[in-house]
Protein backbone atom coordinates (compact mmCIF):
# COMPACT_ATOMS: atom_id res chain seq x y z
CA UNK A 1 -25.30 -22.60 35.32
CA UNK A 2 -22.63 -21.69 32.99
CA UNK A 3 -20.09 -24.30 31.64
CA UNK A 4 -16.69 -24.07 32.65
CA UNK A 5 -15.36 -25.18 29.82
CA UNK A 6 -16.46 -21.84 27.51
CA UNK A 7 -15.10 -21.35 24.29
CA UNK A 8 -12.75 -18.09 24.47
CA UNK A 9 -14.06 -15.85 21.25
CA UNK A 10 -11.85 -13.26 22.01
CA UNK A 11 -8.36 -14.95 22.10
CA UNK A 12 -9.09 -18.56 20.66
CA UNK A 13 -12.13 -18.60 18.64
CA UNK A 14 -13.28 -22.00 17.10
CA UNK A 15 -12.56 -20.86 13.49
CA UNK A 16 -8.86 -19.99 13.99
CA UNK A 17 -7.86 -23.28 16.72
CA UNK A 18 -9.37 -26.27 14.68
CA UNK A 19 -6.21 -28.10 13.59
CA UNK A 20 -3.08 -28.66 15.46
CA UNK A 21 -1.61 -25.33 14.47
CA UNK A 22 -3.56 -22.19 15.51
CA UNK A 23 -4.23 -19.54 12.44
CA UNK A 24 -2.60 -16.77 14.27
CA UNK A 25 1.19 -18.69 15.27
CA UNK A 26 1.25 -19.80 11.89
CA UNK A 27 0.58 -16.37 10.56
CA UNK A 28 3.00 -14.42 12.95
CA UNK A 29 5.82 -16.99 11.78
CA UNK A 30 4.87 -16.64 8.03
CA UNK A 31 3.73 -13.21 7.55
CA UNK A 32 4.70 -11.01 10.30
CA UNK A 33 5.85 -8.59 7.32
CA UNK A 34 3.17 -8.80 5.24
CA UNK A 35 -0.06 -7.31 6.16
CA UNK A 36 -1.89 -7.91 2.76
CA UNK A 37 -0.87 -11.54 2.69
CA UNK A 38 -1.37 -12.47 6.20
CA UNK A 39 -5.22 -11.40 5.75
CA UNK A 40 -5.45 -13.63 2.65
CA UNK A 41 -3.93 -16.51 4.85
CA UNK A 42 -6.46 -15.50 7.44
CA UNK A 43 -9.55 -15.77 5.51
CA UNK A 44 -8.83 -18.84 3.73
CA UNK A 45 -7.98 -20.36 6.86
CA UNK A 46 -11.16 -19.90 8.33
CA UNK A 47 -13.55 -19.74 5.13
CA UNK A 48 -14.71 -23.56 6.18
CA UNK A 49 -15.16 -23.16 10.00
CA UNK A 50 -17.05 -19.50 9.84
CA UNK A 51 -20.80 -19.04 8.91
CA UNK A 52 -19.65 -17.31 5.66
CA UNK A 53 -18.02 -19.47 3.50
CA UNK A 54 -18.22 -17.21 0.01
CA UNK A 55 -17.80 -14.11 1.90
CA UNK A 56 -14.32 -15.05 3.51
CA UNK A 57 -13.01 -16.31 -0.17
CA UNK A 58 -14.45 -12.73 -1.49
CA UNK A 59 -12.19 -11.00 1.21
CA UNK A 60 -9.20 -13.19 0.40
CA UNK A 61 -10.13 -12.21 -3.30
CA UNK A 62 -9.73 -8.61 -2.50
CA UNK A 63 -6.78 -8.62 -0.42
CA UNK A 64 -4.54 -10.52 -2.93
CA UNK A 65 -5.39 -8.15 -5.54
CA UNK A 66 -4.67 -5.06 -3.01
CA UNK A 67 -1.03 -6.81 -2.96
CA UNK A 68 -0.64 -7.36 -6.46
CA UNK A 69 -1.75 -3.70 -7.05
CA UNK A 70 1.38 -2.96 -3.87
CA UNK A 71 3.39 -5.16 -5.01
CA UNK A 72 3.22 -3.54 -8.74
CA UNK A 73 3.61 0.06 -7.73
CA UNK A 74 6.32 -0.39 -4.83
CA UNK A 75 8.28 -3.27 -5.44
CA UNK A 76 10.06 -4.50 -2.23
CA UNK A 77 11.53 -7.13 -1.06
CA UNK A 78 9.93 -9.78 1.43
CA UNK A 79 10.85 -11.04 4.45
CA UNK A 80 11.02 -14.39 4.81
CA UNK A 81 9.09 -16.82 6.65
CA UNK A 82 10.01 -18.38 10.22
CA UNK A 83 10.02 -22.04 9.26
CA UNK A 84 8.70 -23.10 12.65
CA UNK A 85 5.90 -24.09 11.03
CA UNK A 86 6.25 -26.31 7.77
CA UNK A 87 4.67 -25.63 4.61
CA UNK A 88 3.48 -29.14 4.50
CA UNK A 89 2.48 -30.20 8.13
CA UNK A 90 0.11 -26.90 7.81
CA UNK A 91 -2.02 -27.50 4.87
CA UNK A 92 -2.26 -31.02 5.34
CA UNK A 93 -3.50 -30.17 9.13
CA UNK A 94 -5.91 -27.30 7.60
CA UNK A 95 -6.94 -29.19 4.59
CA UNK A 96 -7.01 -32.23 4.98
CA UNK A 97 -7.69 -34.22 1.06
CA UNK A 98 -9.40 -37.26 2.08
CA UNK A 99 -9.61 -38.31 -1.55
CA UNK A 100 -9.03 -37.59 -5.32
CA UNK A 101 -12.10 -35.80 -5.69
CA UNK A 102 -11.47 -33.22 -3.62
CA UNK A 103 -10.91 -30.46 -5.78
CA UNK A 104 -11.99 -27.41 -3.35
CA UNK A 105 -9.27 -28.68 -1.00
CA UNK A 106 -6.28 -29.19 -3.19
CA UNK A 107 -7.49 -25.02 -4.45
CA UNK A 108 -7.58 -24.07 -0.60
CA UNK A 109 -3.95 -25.69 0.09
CA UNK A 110 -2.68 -24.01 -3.28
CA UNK A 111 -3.57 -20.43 -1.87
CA UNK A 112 -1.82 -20.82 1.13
CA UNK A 113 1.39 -22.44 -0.74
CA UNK A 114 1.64 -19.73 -3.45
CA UNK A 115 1.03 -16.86 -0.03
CA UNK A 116 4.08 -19.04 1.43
CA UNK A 117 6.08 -19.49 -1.38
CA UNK A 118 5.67 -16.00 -2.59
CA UNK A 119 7.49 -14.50 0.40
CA UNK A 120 10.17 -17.26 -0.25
CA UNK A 121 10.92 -16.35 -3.94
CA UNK A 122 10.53 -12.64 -4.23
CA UNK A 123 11.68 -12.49 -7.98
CA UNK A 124 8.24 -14.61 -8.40
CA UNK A 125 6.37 -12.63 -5.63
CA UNK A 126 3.63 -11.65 -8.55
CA UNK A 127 3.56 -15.13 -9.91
CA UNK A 128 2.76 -16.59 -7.21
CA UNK A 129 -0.03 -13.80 -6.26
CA UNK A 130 -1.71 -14.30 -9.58
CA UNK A 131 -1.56 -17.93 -9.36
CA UNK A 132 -3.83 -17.45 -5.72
CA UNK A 133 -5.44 -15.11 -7.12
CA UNK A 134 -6.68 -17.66 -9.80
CA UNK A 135 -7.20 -20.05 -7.45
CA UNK A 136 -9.86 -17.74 -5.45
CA UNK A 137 -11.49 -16.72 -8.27
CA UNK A 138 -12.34 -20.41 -8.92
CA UNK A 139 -13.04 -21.52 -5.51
CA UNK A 140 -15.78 -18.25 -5.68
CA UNK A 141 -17.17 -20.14 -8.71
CA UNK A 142 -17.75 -23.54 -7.40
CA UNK A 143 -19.19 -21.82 -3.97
């Protein structure tokens, strides 16, 4: 007999509704606009609840480069984020540091805060990419 209480892989799938703030509200408020960035958001989001934790930071990997390499030959301005969600109250639900040591986390919550802030300060939009972009490249390292 089947369980009532079935986990909904189509709408609300596990690796997108395990904090308080589902991936895809906080994505529609922050990067509606942004394409590129909203897939980097999305795979980092879910790299630690998904079966492929490397593969996810790979993808993020590849789409902040794709907007760096937009960004570079069609300079635009952003649209900023909906604050409904807060910067803070996001990453700390996401990923959570439970202590000092926990390096991976702090370079997880850094991605999504240069993604955010990016949007925010679009005479830094690049600076902020390469500074994720960094951050990826390490987390791809220690994985």
């Amino acid at each position: 007999m089947a369980s009532s209480l079935k986990t909904d892989m189509v709408n609300h799938p596990p690796h997108y509704t395990f904090g308080r703030f589902e991936v895809k509200d906080v994505l529609y408020s922050w990067f509606a606009h942004e394409a590129l960035l909203w897939q980097v958001a999305k795979y980092v989001a879910r790299c630690e609840h998904k079966d492929n934790y490397k593969q996810d930071l790979e993808k993020a990997l590849f789409y902040v480069r794709e907007a760096i390499i937009v960004e570079n030959a069609h300079p635009e301005s952003h649209v900023r984020p909906d604050s409904r969600f807060a910067l803070d109250e996001v990453v700390d639900d996401w990923f959570f540091i439970e202590d000092a040591a926990s390096y991976v986390h702090t370079l997880l919550r850094d991605v999504i805060s240069d993604l955010y802030i990016a949007v925010y300060d679009s005479e830094n939009y690049l600076k902020y990419l390469a500074h994720a972009e960094k951050s990826l490249v390490e987390l791809i390292r220690l994985a």
